[in-house]
C-alpha atoms as a PDB file:
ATOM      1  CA  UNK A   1      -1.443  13.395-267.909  1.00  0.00           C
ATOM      2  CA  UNK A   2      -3.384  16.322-266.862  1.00  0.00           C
ATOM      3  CA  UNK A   3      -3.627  16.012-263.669  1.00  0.00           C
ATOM      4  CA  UNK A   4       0.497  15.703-263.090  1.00  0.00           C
ATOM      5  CA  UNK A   5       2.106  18.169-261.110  1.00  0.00           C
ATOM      6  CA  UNK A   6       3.937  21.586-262.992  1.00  0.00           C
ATOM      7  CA  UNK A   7       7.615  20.718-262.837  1.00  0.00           C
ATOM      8  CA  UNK A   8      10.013  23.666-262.088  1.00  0.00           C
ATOM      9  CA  UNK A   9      13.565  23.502-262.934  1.00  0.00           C
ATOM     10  CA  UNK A  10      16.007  25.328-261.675  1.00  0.00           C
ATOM     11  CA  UNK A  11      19.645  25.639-263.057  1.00  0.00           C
ATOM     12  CA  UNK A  12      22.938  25.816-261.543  1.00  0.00           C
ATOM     13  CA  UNK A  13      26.038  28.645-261.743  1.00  0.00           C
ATOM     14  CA  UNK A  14      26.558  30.104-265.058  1.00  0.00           C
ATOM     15  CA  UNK A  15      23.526  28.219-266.250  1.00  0.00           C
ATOM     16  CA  UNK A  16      20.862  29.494-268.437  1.00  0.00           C
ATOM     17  CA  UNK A  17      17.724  27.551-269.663  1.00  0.00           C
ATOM     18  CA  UNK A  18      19.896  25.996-272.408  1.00  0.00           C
ATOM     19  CA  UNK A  19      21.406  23.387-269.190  1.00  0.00           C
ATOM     20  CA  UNK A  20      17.676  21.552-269.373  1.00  0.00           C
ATOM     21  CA  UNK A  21      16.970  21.630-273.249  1.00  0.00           C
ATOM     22  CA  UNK A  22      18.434  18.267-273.906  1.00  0.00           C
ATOM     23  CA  UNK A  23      15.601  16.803-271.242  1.00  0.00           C
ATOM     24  CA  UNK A  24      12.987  19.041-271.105  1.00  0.00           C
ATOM     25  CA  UNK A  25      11.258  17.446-274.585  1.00  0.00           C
ATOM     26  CA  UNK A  26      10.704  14.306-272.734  1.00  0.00           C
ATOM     27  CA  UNK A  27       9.238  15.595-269.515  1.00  0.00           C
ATOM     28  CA  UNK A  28       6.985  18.258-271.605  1.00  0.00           C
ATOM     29  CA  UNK A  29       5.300  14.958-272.003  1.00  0.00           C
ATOM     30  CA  UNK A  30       4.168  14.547-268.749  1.00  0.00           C
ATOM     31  CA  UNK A  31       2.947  18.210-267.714  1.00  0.00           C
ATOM     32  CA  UNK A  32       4.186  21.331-267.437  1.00  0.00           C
ATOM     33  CA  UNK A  33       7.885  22.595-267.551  1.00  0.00           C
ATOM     34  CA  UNK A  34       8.482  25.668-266.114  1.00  0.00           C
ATOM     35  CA  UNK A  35      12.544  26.882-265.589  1.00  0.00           C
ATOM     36  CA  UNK A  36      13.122  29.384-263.199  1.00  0.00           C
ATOM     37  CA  UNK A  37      15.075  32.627-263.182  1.00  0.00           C
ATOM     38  CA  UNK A  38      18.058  32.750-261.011  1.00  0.00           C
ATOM     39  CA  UNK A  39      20.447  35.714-261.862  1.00  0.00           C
ATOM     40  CA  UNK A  40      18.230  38.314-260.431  1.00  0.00           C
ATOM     41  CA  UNK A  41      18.695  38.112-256.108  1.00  0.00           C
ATOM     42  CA  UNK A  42      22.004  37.426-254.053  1.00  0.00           C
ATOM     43  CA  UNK A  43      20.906  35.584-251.232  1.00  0.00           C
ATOM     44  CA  UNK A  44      19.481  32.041-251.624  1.00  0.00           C
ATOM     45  CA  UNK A  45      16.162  33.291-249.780  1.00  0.00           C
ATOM     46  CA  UNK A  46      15.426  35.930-251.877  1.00  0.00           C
ATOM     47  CA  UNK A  47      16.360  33.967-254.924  1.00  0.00           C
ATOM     48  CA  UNK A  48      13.862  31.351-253.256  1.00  0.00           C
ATOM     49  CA  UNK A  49      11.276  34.255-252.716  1.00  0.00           C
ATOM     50  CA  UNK A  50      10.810  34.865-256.205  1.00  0.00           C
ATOM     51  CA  UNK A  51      11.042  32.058-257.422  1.00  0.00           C
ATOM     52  CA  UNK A  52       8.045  30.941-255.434  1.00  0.00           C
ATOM     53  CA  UNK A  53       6.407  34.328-256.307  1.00  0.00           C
ATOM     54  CA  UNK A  54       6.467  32.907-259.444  1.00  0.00           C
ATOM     55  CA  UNK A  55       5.921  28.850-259.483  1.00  0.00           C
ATOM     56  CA  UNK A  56       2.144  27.428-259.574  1.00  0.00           C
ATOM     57  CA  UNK A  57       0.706  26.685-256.620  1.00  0.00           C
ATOM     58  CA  UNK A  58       1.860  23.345-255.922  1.00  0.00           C
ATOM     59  CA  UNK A  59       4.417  22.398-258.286  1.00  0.00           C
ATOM     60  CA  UNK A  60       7.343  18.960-258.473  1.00  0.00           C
ATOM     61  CA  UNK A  61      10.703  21.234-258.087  1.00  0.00           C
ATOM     62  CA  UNK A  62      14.314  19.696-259.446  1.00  0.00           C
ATOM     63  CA  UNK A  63      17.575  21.798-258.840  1.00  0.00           C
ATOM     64  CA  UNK A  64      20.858  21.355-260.541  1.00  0.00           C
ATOM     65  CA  UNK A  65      24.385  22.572-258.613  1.00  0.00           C
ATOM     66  CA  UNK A  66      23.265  25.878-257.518  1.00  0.00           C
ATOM     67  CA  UNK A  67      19.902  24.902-258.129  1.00  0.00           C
ATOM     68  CA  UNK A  68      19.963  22.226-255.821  1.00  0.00           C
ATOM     69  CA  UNK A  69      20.895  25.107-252.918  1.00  0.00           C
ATOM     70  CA  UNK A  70      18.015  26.491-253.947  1.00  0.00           C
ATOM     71  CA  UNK A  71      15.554  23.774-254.149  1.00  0.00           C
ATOM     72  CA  UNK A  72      16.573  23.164-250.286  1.00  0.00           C
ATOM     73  CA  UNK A  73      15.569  26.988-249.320  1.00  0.00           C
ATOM     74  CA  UNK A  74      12.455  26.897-251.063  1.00  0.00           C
ATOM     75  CA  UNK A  75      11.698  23.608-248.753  1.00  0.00           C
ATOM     76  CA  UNK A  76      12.473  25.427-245.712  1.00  0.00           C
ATOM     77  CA  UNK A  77      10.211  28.388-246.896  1.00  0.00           C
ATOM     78  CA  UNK A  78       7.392  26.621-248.659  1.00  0.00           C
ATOM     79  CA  UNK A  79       7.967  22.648-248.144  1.00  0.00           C
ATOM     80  CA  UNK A  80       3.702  22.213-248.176  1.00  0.00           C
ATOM     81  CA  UNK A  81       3.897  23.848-252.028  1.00  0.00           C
ATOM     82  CA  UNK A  82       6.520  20.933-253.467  1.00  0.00           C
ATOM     83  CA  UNK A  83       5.306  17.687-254.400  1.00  0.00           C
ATOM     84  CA  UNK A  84       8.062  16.673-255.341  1.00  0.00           C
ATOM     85  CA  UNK A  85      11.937  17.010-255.465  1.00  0.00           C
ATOM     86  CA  UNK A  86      14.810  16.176-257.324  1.00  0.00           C
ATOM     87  CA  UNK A  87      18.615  17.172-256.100  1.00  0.00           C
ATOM     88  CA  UNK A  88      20.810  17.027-258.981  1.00  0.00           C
ATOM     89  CA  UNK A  89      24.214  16.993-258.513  1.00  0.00           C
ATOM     90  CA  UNK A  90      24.245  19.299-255.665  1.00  0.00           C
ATOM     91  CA  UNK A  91      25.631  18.788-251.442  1.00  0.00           C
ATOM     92  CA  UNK A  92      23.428  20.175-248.463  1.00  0.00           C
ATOM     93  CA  UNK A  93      26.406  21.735-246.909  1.00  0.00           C
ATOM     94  CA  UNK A  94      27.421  25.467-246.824  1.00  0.00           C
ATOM     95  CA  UNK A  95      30.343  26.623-248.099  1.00  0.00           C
ATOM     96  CA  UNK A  96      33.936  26.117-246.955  1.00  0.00           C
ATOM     97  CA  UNK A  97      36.445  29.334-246.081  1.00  0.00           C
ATOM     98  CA  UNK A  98      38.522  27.288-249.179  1.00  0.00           C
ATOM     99  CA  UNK A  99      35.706  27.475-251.482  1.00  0.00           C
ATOM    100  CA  UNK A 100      34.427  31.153-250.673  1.00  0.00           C
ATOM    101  CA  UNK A 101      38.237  32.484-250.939  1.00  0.00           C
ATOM    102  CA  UNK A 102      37.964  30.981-254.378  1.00  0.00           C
ATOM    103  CA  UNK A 103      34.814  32.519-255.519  1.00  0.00           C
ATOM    104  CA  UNK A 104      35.770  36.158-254.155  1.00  0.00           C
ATOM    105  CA  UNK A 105      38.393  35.613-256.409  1.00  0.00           C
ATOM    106  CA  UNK A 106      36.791  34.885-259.163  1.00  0.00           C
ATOM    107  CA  UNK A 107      34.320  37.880-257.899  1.00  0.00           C
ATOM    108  CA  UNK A 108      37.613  40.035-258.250  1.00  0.00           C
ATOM    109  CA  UNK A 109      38.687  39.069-261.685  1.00  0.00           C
ATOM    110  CA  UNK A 110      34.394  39.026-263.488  1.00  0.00           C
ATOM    111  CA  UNK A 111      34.971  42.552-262.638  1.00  0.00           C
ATOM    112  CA  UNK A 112      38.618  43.194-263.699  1.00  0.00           C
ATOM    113  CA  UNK A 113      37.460  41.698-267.308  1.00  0.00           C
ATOM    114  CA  UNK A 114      38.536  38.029-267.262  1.00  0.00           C
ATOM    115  CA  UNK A 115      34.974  36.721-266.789  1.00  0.00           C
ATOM    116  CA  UNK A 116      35.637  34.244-270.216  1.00  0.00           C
ATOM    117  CA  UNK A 117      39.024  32.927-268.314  1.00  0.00           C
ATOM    118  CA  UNK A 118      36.868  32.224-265.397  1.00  0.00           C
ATOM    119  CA  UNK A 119      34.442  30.220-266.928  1.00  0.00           C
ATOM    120  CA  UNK A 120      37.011  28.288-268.740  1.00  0.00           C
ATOM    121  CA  UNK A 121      38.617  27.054-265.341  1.00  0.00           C
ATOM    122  CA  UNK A 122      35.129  26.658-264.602  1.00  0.00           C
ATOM    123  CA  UNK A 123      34.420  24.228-267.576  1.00  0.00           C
ATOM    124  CA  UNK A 124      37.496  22.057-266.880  1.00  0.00           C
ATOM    125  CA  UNK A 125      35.510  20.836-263.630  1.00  0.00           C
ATOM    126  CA  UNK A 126      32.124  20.686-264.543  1.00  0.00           C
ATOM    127  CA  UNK A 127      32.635  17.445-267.428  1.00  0.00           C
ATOM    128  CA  UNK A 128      33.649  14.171-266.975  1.00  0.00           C
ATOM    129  CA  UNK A 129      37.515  14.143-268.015  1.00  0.00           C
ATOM    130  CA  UNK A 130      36.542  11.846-271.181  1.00  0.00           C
ATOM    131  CA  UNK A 131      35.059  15.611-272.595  1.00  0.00           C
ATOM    132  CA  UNK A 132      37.506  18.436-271.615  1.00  0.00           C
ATOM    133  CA  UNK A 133      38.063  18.714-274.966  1.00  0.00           C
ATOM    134  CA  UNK A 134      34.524  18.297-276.879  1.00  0.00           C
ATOM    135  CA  UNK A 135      33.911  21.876-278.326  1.00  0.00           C
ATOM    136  CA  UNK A 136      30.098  21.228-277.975  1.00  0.00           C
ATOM    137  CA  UNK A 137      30.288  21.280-274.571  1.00  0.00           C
ATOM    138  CA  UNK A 138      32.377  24.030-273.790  1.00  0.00           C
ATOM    139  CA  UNK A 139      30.178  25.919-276.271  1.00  0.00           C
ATOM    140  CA  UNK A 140      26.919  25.446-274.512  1.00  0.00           C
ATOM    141  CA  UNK A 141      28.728  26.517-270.816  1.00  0.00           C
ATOM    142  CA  UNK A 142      30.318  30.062-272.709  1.00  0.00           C
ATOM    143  CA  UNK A 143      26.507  30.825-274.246  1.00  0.00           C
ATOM    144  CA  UNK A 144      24.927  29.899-271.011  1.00  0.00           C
ATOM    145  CA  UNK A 145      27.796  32.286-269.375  1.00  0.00           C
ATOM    146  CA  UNK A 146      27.184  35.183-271.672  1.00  0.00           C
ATOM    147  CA  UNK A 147      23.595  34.693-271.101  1.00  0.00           C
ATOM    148  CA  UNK A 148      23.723  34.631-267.443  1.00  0.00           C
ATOM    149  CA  UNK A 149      26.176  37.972-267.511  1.00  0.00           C
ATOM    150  CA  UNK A 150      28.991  39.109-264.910  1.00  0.00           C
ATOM    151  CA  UNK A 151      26.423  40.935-262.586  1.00  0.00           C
ATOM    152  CA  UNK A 152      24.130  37.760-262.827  1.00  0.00           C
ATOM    153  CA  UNK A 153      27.435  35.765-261.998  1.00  0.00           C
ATOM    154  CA  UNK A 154      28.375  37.782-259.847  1.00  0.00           C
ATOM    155  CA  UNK A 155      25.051  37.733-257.693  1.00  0.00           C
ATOM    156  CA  UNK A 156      25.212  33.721-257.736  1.00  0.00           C
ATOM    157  CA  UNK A 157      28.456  33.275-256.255  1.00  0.00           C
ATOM    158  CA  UNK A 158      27.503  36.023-253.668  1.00  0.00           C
ATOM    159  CA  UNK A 159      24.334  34.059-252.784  1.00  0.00           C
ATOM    160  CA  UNK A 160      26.154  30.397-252.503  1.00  0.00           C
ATOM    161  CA  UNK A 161      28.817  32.006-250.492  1.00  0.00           C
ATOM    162  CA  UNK A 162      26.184  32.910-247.460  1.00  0.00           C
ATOM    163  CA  UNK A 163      24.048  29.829-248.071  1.00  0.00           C
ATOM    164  CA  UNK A 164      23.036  27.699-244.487  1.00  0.00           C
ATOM    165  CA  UNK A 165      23.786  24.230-243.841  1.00  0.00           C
ATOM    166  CA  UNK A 166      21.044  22.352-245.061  1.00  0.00           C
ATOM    167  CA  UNK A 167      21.958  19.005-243.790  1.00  0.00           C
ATOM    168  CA  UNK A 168      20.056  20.020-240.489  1.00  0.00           C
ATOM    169  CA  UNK A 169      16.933  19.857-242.297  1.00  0.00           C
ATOM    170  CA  UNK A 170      17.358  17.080-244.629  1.00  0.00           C
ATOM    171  CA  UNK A 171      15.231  14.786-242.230  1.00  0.00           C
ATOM    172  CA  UNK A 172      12.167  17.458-242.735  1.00  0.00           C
ATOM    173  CA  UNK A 173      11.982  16.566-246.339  1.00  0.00           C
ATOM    174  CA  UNK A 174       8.801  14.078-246.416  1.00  0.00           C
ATOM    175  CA  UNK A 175       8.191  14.475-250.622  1.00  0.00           C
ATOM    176  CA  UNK A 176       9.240  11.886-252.922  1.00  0.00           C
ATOM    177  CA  UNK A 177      13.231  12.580-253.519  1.00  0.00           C
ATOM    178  CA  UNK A 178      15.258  11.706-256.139  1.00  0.00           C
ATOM    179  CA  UNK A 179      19.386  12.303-256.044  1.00  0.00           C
ATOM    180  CA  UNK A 180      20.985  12.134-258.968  1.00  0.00           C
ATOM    181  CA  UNK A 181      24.848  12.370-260.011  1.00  0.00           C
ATOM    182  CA  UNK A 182      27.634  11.238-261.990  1.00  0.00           C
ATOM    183  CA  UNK A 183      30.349   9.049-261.245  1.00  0.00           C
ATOM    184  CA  UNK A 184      32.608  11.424-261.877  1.00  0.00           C
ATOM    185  CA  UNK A 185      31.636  14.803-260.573  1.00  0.00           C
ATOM    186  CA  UNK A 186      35.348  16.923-260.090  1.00  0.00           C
ATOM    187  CA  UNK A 187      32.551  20.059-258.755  1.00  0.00           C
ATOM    188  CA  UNK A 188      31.031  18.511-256.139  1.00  0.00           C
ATOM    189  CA  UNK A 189      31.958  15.156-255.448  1.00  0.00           C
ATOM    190  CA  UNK A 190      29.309  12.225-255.596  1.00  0.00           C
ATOM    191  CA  UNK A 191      29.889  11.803-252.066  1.00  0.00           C
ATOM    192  CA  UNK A 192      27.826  14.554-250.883  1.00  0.00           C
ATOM    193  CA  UNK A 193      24.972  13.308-253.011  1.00  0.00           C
ATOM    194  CA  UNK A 194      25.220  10.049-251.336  1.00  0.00           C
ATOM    195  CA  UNK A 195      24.989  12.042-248.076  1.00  0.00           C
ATOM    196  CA  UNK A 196      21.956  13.876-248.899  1.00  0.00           C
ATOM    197  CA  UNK A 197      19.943  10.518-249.909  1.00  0.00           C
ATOM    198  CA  UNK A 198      21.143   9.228-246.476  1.00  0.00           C
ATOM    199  CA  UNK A 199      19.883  12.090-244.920  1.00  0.00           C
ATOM    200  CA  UNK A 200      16.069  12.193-246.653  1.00  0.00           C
ATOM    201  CA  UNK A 201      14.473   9.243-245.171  1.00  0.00           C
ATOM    202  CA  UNK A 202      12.965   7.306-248.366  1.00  0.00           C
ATOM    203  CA  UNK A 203      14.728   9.078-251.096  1.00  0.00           C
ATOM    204  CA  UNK A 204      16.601   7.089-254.230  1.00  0.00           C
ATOM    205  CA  UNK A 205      20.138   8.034-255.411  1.00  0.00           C
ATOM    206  CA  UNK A 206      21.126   7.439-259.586  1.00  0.00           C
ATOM    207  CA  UNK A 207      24.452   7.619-260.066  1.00  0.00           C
ATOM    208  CA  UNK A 208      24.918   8.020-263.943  1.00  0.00           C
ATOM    209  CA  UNK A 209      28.400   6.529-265.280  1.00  0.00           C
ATOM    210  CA  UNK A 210      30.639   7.994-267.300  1.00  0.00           C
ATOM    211  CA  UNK A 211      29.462  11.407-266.239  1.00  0.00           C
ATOM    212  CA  UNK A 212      30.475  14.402-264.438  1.00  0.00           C
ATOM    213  CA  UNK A 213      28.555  17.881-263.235  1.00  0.00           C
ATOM    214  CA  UNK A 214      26.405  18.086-265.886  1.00  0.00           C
ATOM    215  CA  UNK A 215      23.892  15.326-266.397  1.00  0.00           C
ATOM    216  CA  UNK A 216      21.856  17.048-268.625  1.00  0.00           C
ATOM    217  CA  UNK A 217      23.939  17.782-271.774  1.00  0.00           C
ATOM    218  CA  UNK A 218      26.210  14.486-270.569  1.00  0.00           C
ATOM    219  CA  UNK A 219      24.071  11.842-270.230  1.00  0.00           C
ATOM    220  CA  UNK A 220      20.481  13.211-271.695  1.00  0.00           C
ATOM    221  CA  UNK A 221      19.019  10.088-272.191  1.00  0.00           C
ATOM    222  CA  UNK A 222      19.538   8.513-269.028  1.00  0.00           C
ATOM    223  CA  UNK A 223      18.899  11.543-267.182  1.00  0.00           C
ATOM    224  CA  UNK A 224      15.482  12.175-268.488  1.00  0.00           C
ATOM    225  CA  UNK A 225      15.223   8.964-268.439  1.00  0.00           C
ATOM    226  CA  UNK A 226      15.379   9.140-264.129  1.00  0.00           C
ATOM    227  CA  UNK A 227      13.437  12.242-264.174  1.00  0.00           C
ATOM    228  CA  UNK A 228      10.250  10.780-265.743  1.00  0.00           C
ATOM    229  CA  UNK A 229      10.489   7.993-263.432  1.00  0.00           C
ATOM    230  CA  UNK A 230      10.724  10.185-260.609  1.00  0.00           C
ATOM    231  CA  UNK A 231       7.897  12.287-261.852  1.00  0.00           C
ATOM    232  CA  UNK A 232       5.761   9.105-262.205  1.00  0.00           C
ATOM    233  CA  UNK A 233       6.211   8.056-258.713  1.00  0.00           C
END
């Protein structure tokens, strides 16, 4: 398929490249995978900014948690340069007082030293309850921690923190949309998925069972499994 649109991935908090591997073998197969750099900007438009800087002209564009912030800045900057999108398990809203007390906190102790007991609270919320104890799992989140780093971290939760509402412009979106989540997300509820798809007139929503924040390494098969049909059209 040489004529199919680059695809540009974009991973979540604490996520590395390593989030996509279990899918990215299967849509390699139908053009170009690209994953984008997010640890290096902490505001979701200059994270966008770069990442466009950087992306092929016209490209399909899927986002994952944080990603999925992203992806929806990059269609209010550039919405004629995506083809495509996919919003994978990921809400248009901003964030709550709640939720940015929390992260501050967790700001507070990255710097104090306890990044490793951060992203172990972080863990126990990102899997379906079935795997809060499979060692693979928590393995791949820890590397993908290390990887990103405490200043990359740290730069993350500083850009979701001041990140817009996006449900305002949900109704701009005019590419082909997929929303995908798990039946059992405990980090952002499939509820605001099923929002989002309301919200973007001709999108489809995938809810994978048995499956919680992280698609990817949870449910590989089906999820590149939704992907490639997305990316077919």
């Amino acid at each position: 398929m040489t004529d199919a649109l680059p695809l540009v991935l974009v991973p979540g908090l604490i996520s590395s490249p390593r989030i996509y591997a279990p899918v990215i073998p299967a849509l390699w197969r139908l053009g170009p995978v690209m994953v984008a750099n997010h640890v290096r900007d902490d505001s979701m438009a200059a994270i966008a900014r770069r990442i466009l800087s950087e992306a092929p002209p016209r490209f399909a564009l899927a986002g994952h948690s944080m990603g999925g912030y992203i992806a929806l800045e990059i269609m209010r900057q550039a919405p004629e340069r995506v083809g495509r999108l996919a919003l994978i398990n990921t809400q248009a809203r901003p964030d709550t007082p709640e939720a940015s007390a929390r992260r501050r906190t967790m700001i507070t102790r990255a710097k104090e030293g306890d990044y490793h007991g951060v992203v172990d609270e972080l863990f126990a919320g990102f899997v379906h309850p079935s795997r809060q104890d499979d060692p693979r799992l928590r393995q791949l989140v820890h590397d993908m921690a290390e990887e990103v780093g405490v200043i990359g971290f740290i730069r993350q939760l500083t850009a979701i923190m001041s990140r817009p509402d996006s449900r305002p412009t949900l109704t701009a979106i005019r590419c082909p949309t997929l929303v995908l989540t798990g039946d059992t997300d405990n980090t952002i509820p499939n509820s605001l998925s099923k929002e989002m798809a309301d919200g973007i007139d001709g999108s489809w929503l995938v809810v994978l069972e048995n499956c919680g924040h992280l698609p990817q390494p949870e449910q590989p098969e089906e999820t590149a499994q939704a992907l490639m049909e997305w990316l077919r059209g």
